[in-house]
C-alpha atoms as a PDB file:
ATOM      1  CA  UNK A   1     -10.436 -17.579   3.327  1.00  0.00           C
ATOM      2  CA  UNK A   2      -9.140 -13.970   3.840  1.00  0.00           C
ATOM      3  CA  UNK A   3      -9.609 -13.594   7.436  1.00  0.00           C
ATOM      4  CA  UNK A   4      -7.442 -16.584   8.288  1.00  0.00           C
ATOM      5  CA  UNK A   5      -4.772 -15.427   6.414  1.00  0.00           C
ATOM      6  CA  UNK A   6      -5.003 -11.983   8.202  1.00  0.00           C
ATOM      7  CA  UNK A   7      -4.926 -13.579  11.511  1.00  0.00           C
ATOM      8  CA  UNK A   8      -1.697 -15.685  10.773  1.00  0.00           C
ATOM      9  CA  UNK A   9      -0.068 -12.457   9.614  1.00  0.00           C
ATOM     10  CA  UNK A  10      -0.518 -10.326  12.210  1.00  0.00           C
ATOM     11  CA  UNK A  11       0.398 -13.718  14.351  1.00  0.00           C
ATOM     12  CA  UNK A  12       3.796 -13.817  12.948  1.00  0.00           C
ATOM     13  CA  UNK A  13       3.972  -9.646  13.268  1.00  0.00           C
ATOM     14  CA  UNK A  14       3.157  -9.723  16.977  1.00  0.00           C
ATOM     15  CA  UNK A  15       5.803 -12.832  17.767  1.00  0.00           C
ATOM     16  CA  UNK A  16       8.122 -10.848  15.561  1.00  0.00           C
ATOM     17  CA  UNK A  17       7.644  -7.697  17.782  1.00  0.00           C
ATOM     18  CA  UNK A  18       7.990  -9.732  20.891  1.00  0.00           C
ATOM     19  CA  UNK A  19      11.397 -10.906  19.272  1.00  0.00           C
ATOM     20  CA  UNK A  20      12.813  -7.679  19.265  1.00  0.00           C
ATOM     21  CA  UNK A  21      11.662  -6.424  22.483  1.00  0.00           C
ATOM     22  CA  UNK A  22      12.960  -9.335  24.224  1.00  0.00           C
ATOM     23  CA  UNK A  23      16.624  -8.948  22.104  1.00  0.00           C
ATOM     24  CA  UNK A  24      16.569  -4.846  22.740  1.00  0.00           C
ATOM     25  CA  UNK A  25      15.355  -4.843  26.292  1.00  0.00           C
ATOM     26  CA  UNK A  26      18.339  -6.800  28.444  1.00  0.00           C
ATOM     27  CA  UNK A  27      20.128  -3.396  30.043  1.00  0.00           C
ATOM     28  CA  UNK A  28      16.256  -2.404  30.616  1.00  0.00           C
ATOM     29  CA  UNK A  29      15.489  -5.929  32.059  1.00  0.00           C
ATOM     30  CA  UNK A  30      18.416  -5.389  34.439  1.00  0.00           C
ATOM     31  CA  UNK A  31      17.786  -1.876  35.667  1.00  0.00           C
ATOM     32  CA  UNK A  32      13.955  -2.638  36.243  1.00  0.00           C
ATOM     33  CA  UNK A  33      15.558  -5.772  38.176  1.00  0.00           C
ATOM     34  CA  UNK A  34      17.632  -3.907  40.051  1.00  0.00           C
ATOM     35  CA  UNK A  35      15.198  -1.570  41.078  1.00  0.00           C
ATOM     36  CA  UNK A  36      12.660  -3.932  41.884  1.00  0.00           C
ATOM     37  CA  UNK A  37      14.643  -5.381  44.367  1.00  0.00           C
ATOM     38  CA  UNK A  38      16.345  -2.636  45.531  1.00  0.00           C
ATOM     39  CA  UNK A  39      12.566  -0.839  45.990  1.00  0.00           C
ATOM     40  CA  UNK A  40      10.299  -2.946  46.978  1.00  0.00           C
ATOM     41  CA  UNK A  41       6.988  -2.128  46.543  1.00  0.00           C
ATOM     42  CA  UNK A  42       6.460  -1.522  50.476  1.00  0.00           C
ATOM     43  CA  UNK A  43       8.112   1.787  49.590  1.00  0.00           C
ATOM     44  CA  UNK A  44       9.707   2.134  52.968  1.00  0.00           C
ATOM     45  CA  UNK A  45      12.765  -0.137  52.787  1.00  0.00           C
ATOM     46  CA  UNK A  46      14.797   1.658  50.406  1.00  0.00           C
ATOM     47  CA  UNK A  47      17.999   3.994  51.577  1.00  0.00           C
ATOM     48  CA  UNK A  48      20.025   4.741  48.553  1.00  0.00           C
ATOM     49  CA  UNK A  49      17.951   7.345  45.921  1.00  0.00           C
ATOM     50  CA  UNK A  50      17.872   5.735  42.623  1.00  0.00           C
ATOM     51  CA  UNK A  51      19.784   7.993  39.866  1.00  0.00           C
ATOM     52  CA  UNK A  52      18.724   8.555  36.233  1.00  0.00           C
ATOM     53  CA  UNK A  53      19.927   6.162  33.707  1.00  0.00           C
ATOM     54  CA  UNK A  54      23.571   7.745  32.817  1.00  0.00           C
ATOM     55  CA  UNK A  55      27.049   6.571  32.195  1.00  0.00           C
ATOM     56  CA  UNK A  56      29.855   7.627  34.356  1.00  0.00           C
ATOM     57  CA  UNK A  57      31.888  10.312  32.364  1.00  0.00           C
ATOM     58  CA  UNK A  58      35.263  10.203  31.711  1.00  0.00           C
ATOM     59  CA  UNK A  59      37.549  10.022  34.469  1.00  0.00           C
ATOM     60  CA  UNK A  60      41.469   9.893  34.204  1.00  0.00           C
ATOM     61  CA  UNK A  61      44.223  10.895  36.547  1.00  0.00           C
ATOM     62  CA  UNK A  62      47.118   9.750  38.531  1.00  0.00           C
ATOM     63  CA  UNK A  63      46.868   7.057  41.364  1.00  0.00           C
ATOM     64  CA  UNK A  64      48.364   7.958  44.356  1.00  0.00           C
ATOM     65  CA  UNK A  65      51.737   5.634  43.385  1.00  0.00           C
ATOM     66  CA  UNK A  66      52.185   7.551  40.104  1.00  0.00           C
ATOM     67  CA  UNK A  67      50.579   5.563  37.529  1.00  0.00           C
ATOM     68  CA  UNK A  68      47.929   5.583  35.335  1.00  0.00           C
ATOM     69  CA  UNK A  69      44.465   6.030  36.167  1.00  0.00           C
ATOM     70  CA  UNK A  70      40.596   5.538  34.455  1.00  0.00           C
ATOM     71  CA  UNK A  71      37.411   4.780  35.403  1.00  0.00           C
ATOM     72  CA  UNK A  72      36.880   2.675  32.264  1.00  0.00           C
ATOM     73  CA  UNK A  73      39.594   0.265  34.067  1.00  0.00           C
ATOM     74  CA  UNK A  74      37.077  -0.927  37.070  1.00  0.00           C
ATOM     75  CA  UNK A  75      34.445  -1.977  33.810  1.00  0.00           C
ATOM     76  CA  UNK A  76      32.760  -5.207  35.097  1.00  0.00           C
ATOM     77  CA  UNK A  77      32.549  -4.769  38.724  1.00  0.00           C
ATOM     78  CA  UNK A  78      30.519  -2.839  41.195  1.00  0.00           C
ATOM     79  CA  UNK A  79      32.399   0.765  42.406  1.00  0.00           C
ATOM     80  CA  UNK A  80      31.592   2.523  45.198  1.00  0.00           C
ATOM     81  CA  UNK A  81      32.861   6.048  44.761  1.00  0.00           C
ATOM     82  CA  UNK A  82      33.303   8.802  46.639  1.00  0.00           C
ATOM     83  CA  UNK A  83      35.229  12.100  45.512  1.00  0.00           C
ATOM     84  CA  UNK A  84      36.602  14.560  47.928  1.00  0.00           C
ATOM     85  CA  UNK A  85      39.951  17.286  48.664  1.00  0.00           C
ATOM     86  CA  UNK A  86      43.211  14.636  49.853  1.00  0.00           C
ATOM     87  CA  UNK A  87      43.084  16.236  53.257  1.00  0.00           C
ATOM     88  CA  UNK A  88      40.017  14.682  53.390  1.00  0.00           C
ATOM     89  CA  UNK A  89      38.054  17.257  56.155  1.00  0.00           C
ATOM     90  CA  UNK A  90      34.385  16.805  56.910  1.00  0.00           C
ATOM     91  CA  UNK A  91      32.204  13.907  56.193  1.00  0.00           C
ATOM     92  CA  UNK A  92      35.278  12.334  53.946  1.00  0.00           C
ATOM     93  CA  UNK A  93      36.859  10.116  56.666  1.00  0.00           C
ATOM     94  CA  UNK A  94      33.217   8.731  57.655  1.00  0.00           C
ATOM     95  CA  UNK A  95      32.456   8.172  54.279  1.00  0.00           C
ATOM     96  CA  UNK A  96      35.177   6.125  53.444  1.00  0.00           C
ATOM     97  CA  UNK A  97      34.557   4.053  56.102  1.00  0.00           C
ATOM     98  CA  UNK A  98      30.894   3.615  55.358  1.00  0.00           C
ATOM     99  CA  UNK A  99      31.636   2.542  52.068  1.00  0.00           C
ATOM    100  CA  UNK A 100      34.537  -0.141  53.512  1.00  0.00           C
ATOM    101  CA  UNK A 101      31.665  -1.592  56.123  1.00  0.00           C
ATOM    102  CA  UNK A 102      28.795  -1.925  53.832  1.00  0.00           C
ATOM    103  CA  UNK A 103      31.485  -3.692  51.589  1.00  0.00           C
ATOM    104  CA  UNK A 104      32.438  -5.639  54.296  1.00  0.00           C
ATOM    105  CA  UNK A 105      29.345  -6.579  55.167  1.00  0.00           C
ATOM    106  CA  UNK A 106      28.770  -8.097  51.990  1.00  0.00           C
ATOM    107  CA  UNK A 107      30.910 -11.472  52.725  1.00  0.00           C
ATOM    108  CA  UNK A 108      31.627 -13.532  49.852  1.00  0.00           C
ATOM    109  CA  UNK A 109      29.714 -11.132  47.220  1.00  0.00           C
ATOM    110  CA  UNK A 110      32.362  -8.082  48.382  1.00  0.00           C
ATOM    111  CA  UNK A 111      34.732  -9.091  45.680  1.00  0.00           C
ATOM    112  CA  UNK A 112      32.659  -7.802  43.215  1.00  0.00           C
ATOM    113  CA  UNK A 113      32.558  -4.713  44.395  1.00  0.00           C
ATOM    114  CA  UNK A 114      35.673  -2.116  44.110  1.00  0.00           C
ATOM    115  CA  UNK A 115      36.080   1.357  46.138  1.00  0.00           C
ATOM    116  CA  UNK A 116      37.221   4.528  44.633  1.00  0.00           C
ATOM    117  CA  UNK A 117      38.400   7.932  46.249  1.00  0.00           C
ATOM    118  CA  UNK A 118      38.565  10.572  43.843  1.00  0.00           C
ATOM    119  CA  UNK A 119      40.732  13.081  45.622  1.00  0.00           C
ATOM    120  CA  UNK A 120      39.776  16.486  43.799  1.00  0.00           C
ATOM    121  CA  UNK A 121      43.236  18.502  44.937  1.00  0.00           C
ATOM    122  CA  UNK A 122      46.420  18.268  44.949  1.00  0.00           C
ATOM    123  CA  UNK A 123      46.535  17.951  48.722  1.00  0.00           C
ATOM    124  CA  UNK A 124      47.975  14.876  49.929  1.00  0.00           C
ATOM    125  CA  UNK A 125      45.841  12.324  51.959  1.00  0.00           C
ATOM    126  CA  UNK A 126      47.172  11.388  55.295  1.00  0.00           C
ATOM    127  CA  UNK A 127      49.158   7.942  55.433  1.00  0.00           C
ATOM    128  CA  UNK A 128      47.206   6.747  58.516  1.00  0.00           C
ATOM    129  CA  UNK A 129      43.958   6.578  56.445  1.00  0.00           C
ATOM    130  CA  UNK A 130      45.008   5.280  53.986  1.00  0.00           C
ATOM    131  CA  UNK A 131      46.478   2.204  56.251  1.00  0.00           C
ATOM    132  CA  UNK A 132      42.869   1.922  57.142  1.00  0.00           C
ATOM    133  CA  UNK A 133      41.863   1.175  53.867  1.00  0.00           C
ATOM    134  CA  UNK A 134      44.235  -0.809  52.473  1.00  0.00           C
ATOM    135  CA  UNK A 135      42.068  -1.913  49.031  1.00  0.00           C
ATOM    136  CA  UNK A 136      40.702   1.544  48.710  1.00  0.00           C
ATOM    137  CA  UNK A 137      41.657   2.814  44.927  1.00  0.00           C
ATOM    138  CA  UNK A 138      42.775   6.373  45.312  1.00  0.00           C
ATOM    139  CA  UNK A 139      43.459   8.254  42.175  1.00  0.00           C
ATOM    140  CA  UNK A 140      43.639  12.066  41.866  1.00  0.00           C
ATOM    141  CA  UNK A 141      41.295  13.348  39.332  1.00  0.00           C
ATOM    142  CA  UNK A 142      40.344  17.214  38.531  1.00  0.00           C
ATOM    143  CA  UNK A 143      38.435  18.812  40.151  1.00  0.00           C
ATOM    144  CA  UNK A 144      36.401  19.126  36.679  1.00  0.00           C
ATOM    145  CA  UNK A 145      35.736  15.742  36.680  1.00  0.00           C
ATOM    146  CA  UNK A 146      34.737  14.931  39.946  1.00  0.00           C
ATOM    147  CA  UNK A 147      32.104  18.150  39.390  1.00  0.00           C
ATOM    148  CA  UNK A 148      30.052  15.717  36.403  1.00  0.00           C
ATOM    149  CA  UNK A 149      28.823  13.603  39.038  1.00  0.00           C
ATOM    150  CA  UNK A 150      25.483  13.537  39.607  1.00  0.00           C
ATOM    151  CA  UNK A 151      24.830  15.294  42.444  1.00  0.00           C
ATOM    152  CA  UNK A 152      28.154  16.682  43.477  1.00  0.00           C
ATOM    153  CA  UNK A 153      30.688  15.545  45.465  1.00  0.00           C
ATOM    154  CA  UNK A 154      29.207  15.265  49.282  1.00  0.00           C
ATOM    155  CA  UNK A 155      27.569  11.594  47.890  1.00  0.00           C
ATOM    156  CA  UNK A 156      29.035   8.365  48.128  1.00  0.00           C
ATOM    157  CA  UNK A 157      27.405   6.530  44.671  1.00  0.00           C
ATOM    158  CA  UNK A 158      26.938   3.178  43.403  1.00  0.00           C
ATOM    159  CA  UNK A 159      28.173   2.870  39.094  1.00  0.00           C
ATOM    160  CA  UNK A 160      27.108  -1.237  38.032  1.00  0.00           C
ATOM    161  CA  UNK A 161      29.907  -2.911  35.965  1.00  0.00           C
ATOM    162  CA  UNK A 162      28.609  -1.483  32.759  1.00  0.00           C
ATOM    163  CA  UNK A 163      29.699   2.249  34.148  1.00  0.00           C
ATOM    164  CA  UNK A 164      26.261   3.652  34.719  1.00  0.00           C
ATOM    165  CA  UNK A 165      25.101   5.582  38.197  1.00  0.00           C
ATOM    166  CA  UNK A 166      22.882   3.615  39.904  1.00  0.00           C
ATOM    167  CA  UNK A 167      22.087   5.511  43.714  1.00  0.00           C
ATOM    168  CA  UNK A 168      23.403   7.790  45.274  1.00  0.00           C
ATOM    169  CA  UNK A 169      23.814   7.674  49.133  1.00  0.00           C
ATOM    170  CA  UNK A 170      24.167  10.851  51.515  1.00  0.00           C
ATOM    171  CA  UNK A 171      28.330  11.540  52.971  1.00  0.00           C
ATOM    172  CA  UNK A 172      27.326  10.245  56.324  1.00  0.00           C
ATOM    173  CA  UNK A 173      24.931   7.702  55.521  1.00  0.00           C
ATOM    174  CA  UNK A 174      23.188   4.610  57.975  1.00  0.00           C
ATOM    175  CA  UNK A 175      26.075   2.075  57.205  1.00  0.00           C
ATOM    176  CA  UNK A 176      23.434  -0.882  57.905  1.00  0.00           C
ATOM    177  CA  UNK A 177      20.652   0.791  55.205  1.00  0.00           C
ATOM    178  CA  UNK A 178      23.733   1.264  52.830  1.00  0.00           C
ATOM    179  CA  UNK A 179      24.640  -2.215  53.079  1.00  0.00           C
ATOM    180  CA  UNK A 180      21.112  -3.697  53.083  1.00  0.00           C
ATOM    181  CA  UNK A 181      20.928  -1.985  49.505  1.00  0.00           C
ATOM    182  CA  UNK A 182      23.994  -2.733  48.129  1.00  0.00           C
ATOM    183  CA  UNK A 183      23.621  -6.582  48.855  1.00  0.00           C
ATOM    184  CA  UNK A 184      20.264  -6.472  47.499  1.00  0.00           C
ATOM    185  CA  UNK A 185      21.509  -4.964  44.348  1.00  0.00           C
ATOM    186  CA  UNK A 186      24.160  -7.317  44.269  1.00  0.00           C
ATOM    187  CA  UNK A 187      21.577 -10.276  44.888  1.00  0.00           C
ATOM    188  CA  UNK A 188      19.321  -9.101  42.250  1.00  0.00           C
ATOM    189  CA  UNK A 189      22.563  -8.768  39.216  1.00  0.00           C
ATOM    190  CA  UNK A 190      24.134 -11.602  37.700  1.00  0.00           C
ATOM    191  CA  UNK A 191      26.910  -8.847  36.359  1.00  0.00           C
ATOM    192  CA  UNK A 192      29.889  -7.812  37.856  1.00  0.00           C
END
């Protein structure tokens, strides 16, 4: 008589646990997603490298037209950001344009993705590029802020619509591997 009245309580214990892991887990759920089919298990058809689990900081400033700028804003969609001086010298020019391709390339699904400069200085960015990317968001930031990403400023990174980091891609990446892993993210997340 005892034992079956053991076994239906840790029954009900176990389907209780369950319960709560399946409740707790959904951010989990998604990043394992997102990772699974961003990294398949083949290992070799990833580009991106896949960031720790961490929320964007705080970033406010001034958009290039004078108004009002935060991060917390673009909540709910995909950004691609990139954060570099307004002259933009070096890698800045390709990587803008890198990040406008493999959102291109992205068809139907590139609405749900935004682009962000961050320009670090109080140098203004030349009028030509910016005619080349007419839905680019520029803001100017600190250079404080743009210093809490990750790993620095000479990466072009993915945040998901909930503001974490997801990867991290080099200034002068593959445009094609940068694409191929931004649609897949985009395939594999119902968000944003």
């Amino acid at each position: 008589g005892g034992g079956a009245g053991r076994q239906g309580g840790t029954r009900g214990g176990r389907n209780r646990v369950l319960r709560v892991l399946a409740c707790a887990g959904r951010e989990l759920r998604a990043l394992c997603s997102v990772a699974y089919h961003v990294w398949p298990r083949d290992g070799g058809a990833k580009y991106g490298d896949l960031l720790a689990p961490r929320t964007i900081p705080p970033m406010a400033g001034m958009r290039l037209d004078g108004t009002p700028f935060d991060i917390v804003e673009l909540r709910g969609r995909w950004i691609v950001l990139y954060a570099a001086p307004g002259d933009c010298r070096g890698n800045c020019s390709g990587a803008l344009y890198a990040a406008r391709q493999a959102r291109t390339i992205q068809n139907a699904e590139r609405e749900r993705v935004v682009r962000v400069w961050l320009v670090t200085d109080t140098s203004a960015p030349a009028d030509a590029l910016l005619a080349a990317h007419p839905d680019l968001t520029v803001a100017r930031v600190d250079a404080q802020s743009a210093g809490a990403l990750p790993e620095g400023t000479d990466r072009i990174y993915l945040v998901d619509p909930l503001g974490n980091f997801v990867l991290a891609w080099p200034s002068k990446p593959d445009i094609k591997a940068m694409a191929k892993d931004l649609g897949r993210v985009l395939r594999a997340s119902s968000i944003g």
